[in-house]
Protein backbone atom coordinates (compact mmCIF):
# COMPACT_ATOMS: atom_id res chain seq x y z
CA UNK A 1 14.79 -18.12 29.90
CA UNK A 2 17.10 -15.36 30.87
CA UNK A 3 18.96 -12.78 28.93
CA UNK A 4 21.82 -10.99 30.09
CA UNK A 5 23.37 -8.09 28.13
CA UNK A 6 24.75 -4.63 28.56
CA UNK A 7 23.10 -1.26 28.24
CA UNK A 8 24.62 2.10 28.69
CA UNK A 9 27.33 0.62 30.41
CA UNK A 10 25.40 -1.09 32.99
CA UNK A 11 25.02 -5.01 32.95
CA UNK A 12 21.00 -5.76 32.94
CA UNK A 13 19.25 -9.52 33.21
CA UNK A 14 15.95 -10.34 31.91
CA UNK A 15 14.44 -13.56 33.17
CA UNK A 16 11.41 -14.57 31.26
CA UNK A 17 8.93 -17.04 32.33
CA UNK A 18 6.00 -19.39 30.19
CA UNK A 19 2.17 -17.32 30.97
CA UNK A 20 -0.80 -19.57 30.92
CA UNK A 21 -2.84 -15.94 30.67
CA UNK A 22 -2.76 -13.56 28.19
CA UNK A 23 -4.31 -10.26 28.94
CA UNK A 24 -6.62 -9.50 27.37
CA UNK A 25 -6.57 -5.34 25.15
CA UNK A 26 -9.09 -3.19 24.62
CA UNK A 27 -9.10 -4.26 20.97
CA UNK A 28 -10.35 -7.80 22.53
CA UNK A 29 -12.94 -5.93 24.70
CA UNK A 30 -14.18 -3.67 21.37
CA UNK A 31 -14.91 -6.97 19.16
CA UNK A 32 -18.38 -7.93 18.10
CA UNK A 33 -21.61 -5.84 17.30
CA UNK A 34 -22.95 -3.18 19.12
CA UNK A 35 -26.23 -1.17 18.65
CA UNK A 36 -26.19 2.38 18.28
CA UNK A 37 -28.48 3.60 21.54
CA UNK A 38 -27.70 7.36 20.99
CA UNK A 39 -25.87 10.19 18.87
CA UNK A 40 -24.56 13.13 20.46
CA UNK A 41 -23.21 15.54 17.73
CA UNK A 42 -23.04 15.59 14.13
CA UNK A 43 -20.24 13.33 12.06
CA UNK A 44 -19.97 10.88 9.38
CA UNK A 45 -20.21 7.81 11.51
CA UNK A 46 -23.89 7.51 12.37
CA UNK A 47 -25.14 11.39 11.97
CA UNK A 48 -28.21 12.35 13.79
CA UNK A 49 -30.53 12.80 11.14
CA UNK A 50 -29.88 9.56 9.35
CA UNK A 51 -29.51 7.08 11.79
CA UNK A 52 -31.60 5.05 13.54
CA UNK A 53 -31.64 4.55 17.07
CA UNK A 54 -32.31 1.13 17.89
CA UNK A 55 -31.36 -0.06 14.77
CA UNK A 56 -28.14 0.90 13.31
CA UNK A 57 -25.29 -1.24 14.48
CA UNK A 58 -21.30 -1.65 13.99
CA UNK A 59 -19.44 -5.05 13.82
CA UNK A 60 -15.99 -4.90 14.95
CA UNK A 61 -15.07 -8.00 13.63
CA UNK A 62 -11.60 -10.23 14.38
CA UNK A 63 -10.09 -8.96 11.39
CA UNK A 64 -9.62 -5.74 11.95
CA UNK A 65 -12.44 -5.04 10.10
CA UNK A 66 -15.56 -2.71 10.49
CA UNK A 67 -19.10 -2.72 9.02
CA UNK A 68 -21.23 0.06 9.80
CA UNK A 69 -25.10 -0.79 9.62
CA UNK A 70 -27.07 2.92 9.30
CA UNK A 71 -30.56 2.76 7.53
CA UNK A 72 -29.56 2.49 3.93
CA UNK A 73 -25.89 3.53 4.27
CA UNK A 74 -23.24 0.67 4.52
CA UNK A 75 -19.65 1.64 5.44
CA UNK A 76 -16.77 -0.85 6.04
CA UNK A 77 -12.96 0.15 6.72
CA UNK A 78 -10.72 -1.37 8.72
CA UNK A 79 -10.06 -0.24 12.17
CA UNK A 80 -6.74 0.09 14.59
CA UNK A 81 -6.79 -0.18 18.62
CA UNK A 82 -4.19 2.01 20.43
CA UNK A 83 -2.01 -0.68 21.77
CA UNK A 84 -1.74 1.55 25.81
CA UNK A 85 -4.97 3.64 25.47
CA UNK A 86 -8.47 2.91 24.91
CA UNK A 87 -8.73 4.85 21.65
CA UNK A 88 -9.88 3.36 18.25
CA UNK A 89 -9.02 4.71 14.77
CA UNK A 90 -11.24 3.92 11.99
CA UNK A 91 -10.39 3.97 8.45
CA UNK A 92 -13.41 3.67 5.85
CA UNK A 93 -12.76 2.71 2.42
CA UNK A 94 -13.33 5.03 -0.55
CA UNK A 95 -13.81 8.55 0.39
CA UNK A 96 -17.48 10.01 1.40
CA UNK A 97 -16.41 9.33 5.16
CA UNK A 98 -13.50 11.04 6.57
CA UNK A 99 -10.71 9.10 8.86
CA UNK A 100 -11.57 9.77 12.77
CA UNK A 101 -9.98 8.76 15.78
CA UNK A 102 -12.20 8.17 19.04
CA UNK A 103 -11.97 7.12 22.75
CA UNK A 104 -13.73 4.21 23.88
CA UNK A 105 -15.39 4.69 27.54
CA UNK A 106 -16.24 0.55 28.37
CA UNK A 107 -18.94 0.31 30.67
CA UNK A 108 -20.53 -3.51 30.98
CA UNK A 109 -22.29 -4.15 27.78
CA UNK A 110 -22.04 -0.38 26.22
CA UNK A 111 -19.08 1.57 24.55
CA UNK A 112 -19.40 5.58 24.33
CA UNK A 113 -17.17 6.34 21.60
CA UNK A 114 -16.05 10.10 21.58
CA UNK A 115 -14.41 11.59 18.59
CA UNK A 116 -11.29 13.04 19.04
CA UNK A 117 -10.52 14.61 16.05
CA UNK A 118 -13.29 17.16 16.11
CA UNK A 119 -13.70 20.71 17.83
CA UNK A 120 -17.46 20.13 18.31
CA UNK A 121 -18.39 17.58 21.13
CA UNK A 122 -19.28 13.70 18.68
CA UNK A 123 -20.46 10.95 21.18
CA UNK A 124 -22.19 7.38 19.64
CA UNK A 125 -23.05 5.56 22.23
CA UNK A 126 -24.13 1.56 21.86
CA UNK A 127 -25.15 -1.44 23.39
CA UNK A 128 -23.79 -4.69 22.93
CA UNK A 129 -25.89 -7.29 20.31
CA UNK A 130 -26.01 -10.50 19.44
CA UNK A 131 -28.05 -10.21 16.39
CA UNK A 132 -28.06 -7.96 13.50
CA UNK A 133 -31.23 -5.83 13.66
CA UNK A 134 -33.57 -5.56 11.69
């Protein structure tokens, strides 16, 4: 397919061809659960004292969808992936856990998610699952 128009004066062509790949986003790479391995830093998601290691998870699911596993305390929200970055905001329903907005450092089968909106230094690190735990 080509498209041929005019832009600013200057005469521009587009040809567009059929992909048998699509590429894949880091919202594709984020999907599925992950087991929280370590907490840097104190926050909502995951604190310190509360969670534990080993077995608190978080299932990014297809939906745009999240379900935070910590001890007793469930949260769910829905989450948005930057579309050119590797940042994830998450958006928890009701409001005992504030909106936050982290980068996402893929490396294999872990994430390190850093908090971005936050003067002290919030790192949750994880590991990738196939399993809820326990």
């Amino acid at each position: 397919m080509t498209w041929k128009r005019s832009e600013d004066g200057e005469s521009v062509e587009v040809t567009l061809k059929r992909s048998d790949h699509l590429p894949a986003t880091y919202g594709d790479e984020l999907l599925g659960l992950w087991k929280l391995e370590d907490a840097v830093g104190d926050g909502d998601y995951f604190g310190t004292e509360d969670a534990e290691v080993g077995k608190a998870s978080i299932f990014f699911r297809w939906d745009g969808r999240f379900d935070i596993r910590s001890g007793k305390v469930r949260i769910h929200g829905v989450y948005n992936v930057h579309g050119h970055q590797p940042e994830v905001e998450m958006i928890p329903y009701g409001g005992s856990v504030s909106r936050d907005f982290w980068t996402i450092d893929f490396a294999g089968d872990t994430i390190t998610l850093k908090r971005l909106n936050s003067e002290n230094t919030v790192e949750r690190k994880f590991s990738r699952i196939h399993e809820f735990p326990e």
